[in-house]
PDB file of N, CA and C in Angstrom:
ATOM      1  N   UNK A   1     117.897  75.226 303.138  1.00  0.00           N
ATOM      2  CA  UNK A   1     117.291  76.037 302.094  1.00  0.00           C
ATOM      3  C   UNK A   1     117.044  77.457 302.581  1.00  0.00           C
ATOM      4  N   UNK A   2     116.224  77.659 303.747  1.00  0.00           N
ATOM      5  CA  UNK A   2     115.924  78.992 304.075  1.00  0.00           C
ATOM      6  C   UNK A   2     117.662  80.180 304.637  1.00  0.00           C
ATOM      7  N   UNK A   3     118.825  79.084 304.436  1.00  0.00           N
ATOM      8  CA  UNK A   3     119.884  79.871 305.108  1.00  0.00           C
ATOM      9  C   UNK A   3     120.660  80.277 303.794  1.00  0.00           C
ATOM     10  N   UNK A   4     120.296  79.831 302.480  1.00  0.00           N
ATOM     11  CA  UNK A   4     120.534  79.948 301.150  1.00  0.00           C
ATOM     12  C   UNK A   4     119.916  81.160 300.983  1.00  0.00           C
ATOM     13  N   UNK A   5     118.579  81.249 300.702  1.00  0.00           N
ATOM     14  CA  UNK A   5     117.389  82.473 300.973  1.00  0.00           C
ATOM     15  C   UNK A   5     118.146  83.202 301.778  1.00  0.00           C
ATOM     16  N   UNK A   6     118.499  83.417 303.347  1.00  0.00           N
ATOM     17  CA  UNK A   6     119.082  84.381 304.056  1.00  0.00           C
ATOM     18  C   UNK A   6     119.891  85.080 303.704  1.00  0.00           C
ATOM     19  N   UNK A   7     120.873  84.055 302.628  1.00  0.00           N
ATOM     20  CA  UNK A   7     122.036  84.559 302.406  1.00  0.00           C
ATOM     21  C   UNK A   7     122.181  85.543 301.381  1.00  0.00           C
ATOM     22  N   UNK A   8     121.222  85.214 300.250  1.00  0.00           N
ATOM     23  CA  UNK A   8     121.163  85.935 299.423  1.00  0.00           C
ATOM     24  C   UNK A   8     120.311  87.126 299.507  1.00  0.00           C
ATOM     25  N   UNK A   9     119.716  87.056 300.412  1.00  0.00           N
ATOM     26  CA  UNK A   9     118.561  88.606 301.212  1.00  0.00           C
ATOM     27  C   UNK A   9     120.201  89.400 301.271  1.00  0.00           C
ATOM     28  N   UNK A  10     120.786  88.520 302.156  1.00  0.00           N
ATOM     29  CA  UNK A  10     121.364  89.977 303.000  1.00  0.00           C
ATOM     30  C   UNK A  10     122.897  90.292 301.936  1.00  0.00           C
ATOM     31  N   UNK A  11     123.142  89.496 300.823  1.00  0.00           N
ATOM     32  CA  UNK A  11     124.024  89.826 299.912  1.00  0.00           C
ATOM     33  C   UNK A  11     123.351  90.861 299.342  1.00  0.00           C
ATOM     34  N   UNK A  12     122.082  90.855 299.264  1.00  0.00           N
ATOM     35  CA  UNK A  12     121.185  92.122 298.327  1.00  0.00           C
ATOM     36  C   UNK A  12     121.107  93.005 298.808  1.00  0.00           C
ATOM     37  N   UNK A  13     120.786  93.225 300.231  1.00  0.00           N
ATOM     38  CA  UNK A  13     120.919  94.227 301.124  1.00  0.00           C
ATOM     39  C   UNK A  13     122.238  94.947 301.014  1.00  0.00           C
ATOM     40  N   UNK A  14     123.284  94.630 301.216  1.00  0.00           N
ATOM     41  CA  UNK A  14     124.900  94.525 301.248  1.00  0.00           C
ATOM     42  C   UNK A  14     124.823  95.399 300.042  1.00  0.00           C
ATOM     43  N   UNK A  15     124.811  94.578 299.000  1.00  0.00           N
ATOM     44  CA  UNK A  15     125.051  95.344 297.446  1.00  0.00           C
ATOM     45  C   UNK A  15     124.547  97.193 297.581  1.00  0.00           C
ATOM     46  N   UNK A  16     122.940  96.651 297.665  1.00  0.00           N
ATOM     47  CA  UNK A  16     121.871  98.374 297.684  1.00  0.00           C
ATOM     48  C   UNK A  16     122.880  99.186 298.770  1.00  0.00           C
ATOM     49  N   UNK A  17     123.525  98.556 300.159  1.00  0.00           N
ATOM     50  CA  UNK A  17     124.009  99.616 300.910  1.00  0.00           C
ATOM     51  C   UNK A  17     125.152 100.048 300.127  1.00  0.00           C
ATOM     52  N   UNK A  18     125.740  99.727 299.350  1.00  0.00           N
ATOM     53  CA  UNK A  18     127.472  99.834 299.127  1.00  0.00           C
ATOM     54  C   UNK A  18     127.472 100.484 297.807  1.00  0.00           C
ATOM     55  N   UNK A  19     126.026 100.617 297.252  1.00  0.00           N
ATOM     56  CA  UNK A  19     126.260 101.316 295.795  1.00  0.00           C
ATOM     57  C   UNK A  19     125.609 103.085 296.306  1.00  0.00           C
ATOM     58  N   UNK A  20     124.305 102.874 297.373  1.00  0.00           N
ATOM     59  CA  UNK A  20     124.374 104.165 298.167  1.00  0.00           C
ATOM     60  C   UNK A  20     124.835 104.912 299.049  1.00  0.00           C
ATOM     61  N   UNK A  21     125.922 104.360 299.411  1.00  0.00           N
ATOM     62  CA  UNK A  21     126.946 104.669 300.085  1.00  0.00           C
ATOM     63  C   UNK A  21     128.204 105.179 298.877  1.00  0.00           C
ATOM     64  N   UNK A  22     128.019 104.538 297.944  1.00  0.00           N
ATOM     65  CA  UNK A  22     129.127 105.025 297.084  1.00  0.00           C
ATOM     66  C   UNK A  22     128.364 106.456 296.625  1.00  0.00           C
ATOM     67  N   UNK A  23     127.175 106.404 296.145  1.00  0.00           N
ATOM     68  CA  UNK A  23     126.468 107.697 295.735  1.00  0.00           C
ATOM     69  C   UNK A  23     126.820 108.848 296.590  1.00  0.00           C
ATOM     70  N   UNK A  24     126.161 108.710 297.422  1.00  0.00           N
ATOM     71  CA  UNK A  24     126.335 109.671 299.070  1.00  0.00           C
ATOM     72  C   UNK A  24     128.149 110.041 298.895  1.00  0.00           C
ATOM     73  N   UNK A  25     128.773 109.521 298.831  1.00  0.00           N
ATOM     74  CA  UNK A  25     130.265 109.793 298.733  1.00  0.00           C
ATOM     75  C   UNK A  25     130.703 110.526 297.972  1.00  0.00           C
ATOM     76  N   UNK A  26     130.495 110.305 296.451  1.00  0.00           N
ATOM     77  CA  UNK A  26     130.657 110.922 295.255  1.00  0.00           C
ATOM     78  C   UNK A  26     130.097 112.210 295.250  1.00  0.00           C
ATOM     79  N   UNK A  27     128.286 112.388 295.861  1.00  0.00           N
ATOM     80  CA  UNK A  27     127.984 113.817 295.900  1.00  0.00           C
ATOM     81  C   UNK A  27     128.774 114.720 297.120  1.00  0.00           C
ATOM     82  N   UNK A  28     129.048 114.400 298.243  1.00  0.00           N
ATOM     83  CA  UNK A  28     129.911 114.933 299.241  1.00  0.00           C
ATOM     84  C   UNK A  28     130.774 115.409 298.495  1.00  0.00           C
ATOM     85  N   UNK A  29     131.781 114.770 297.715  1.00  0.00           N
ATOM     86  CA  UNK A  29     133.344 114.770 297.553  1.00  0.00           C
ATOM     87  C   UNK A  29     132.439 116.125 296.538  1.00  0.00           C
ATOM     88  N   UNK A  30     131.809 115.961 295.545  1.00  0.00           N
ATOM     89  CA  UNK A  30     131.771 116.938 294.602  1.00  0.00           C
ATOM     90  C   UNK A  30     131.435 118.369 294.961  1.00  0.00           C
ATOM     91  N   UNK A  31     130.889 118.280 296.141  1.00  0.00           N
ATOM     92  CA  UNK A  31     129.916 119.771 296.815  1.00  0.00           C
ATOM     93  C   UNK A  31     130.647 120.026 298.065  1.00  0.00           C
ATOM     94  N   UNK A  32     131.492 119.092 298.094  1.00  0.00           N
ATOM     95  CA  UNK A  32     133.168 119.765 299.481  1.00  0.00           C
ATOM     96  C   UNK A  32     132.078 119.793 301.005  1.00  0.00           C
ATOM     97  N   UNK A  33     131.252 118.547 300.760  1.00  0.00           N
ATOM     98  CA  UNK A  33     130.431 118.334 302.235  1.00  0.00           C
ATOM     99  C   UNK A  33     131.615 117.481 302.921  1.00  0.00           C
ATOM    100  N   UNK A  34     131.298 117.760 304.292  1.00  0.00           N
ATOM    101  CA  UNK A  34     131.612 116.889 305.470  1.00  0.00           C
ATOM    102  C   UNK A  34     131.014 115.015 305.115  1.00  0.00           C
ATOM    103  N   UNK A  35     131.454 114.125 305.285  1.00  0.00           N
ATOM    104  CA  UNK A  35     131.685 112.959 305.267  1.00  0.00           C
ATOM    105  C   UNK A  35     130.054 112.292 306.535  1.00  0.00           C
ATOM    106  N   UNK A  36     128.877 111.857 305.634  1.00  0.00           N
ATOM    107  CA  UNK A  36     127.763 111.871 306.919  1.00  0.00           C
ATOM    108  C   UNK A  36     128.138 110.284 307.235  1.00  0.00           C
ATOM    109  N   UNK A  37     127.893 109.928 308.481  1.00  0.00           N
ATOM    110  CA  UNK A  37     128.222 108.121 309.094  1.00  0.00           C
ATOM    111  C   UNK A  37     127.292 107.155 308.200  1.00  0.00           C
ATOM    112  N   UNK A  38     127.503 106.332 308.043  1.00  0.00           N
ATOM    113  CA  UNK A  38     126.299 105.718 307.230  1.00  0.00           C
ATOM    114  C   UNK A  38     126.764 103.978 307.972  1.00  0.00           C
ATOM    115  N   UNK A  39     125.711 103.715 308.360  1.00  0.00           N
ATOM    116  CA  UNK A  39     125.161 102.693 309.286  1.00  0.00           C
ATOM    117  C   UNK A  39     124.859 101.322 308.301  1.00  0.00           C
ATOM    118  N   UNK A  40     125.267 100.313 308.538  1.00  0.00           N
ATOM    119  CA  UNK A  40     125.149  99.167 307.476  1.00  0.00           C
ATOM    120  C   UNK A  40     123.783  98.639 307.852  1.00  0.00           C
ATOM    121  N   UNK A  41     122.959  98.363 307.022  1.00  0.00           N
ATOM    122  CA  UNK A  41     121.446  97.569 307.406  1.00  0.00           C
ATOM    123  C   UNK A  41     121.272  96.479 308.380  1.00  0.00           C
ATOM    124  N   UNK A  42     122.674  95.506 308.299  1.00  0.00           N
ATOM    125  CA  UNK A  42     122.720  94.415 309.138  1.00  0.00           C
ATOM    126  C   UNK A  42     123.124  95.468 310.684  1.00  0.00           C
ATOM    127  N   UNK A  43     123.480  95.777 310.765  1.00  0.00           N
ATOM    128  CA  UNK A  43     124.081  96.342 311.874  1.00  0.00           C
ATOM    129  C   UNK A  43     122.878  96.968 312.483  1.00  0.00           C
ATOM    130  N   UNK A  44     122.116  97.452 312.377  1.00  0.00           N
ATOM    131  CA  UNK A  44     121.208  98.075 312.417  1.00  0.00           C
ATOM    132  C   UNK A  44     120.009  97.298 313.274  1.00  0.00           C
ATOM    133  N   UNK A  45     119.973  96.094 312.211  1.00  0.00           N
ATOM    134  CA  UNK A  45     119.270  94.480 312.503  1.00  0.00           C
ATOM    135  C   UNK A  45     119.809  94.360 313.679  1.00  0.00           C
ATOM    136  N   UNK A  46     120.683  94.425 314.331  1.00  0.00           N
ATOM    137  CA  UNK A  46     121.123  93.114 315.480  1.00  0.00           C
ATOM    138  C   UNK A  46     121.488  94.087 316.359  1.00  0.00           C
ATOM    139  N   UNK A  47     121.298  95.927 316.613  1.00  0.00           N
ATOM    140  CA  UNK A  47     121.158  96.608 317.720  1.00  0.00           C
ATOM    141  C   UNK A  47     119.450  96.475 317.862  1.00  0.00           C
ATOM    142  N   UNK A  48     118.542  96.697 316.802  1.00  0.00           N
ATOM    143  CA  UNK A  48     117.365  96.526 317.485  1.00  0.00           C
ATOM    144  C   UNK A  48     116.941  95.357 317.983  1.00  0.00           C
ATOM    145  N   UNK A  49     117.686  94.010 317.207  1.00  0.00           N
ATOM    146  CA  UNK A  49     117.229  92.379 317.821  1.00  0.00           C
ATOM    147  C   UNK A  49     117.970  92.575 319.339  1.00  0.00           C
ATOM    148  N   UNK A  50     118.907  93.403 319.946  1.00  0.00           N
ATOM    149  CA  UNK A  50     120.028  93.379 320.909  1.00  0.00           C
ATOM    150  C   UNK A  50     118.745  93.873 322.406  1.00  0.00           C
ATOM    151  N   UNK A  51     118.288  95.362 321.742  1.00  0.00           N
ATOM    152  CA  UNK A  51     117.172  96.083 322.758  1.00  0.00           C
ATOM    153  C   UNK A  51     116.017  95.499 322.490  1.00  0.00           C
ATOM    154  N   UNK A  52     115.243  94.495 321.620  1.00  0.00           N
ATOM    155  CA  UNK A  52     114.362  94.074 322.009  1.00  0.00           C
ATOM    156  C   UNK A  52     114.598  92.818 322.872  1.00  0.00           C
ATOM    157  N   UNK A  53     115.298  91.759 322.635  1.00  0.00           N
ATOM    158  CA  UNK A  53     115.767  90.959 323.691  1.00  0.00           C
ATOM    159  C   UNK A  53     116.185  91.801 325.277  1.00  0.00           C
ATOM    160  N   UNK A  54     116.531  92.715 325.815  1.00  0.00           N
ATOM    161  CA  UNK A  54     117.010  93.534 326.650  1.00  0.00           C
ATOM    162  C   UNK A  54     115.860  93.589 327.006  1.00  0.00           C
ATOM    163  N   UNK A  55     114.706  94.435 326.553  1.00  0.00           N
ATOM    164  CA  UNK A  55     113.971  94.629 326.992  1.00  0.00           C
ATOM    165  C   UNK A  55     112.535  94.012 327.352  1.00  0.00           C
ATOM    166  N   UNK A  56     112.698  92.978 326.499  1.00  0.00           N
ATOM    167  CA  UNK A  56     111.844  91.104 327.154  1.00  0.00           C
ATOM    168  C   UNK A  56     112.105  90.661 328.303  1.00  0.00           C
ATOM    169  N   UNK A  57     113.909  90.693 328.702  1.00  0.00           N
ATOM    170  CA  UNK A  57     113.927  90.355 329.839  1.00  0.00           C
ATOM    171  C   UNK A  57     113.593  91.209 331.207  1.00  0.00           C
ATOM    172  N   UNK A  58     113.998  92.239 330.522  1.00  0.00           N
ATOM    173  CA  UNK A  58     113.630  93.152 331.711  1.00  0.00           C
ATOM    174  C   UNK A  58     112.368  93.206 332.238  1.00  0.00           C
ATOM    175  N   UNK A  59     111.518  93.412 331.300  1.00  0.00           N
ATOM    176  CA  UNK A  59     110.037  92.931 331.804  1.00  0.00           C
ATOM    177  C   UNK A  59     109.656  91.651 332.689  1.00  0.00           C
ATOM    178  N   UNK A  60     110.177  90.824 332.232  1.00  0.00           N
ATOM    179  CA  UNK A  60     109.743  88.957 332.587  1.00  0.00           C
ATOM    180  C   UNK A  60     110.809  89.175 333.694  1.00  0.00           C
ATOM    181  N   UNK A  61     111.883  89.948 334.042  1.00  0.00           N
ATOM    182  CA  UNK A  61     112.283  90.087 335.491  1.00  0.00           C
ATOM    183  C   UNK A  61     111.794  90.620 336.313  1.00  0.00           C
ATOM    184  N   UNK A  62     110.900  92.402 335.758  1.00  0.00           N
ATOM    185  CA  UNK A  62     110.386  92.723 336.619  1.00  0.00           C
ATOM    186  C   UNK A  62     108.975  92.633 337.486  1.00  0.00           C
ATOM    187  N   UNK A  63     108.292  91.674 336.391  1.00  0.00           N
ATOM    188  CA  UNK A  63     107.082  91.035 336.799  1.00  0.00           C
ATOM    189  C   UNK A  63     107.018  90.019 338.349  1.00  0.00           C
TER     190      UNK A  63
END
């Protein structure tokens, strides 16, 4: 049940990134801006889950 719930969190997430990402695109293209990086939410999730694990161990090693 809760991986049903997960799934549909991060389909929602997914959607909100991909319709503001389409926004952000459309105003660029119209005002002849440079192209800004745009970072997916999940991705985002699992560099900070990446450095907080990193940095748990590092502690509990250097103790």
């Amino acid at each position: 049940m809760e991986s049903i719930i997960a799934n549909i969190l991060d389909l929602i997430e997914e959607l909100k990134f991909q319709k503001k990402k389409k926004k952000r695109r459309d105003f660029e293209k119209k005002n002849n801006l440079p192209k800004k990086y745009m970072i997916q939410p999940l991705t985002i999730i699992i560099f900070v889950l990446l450095i907080v694990v990193i940095a748990f161990r590092l502690i509990k090693y250097l103790k």
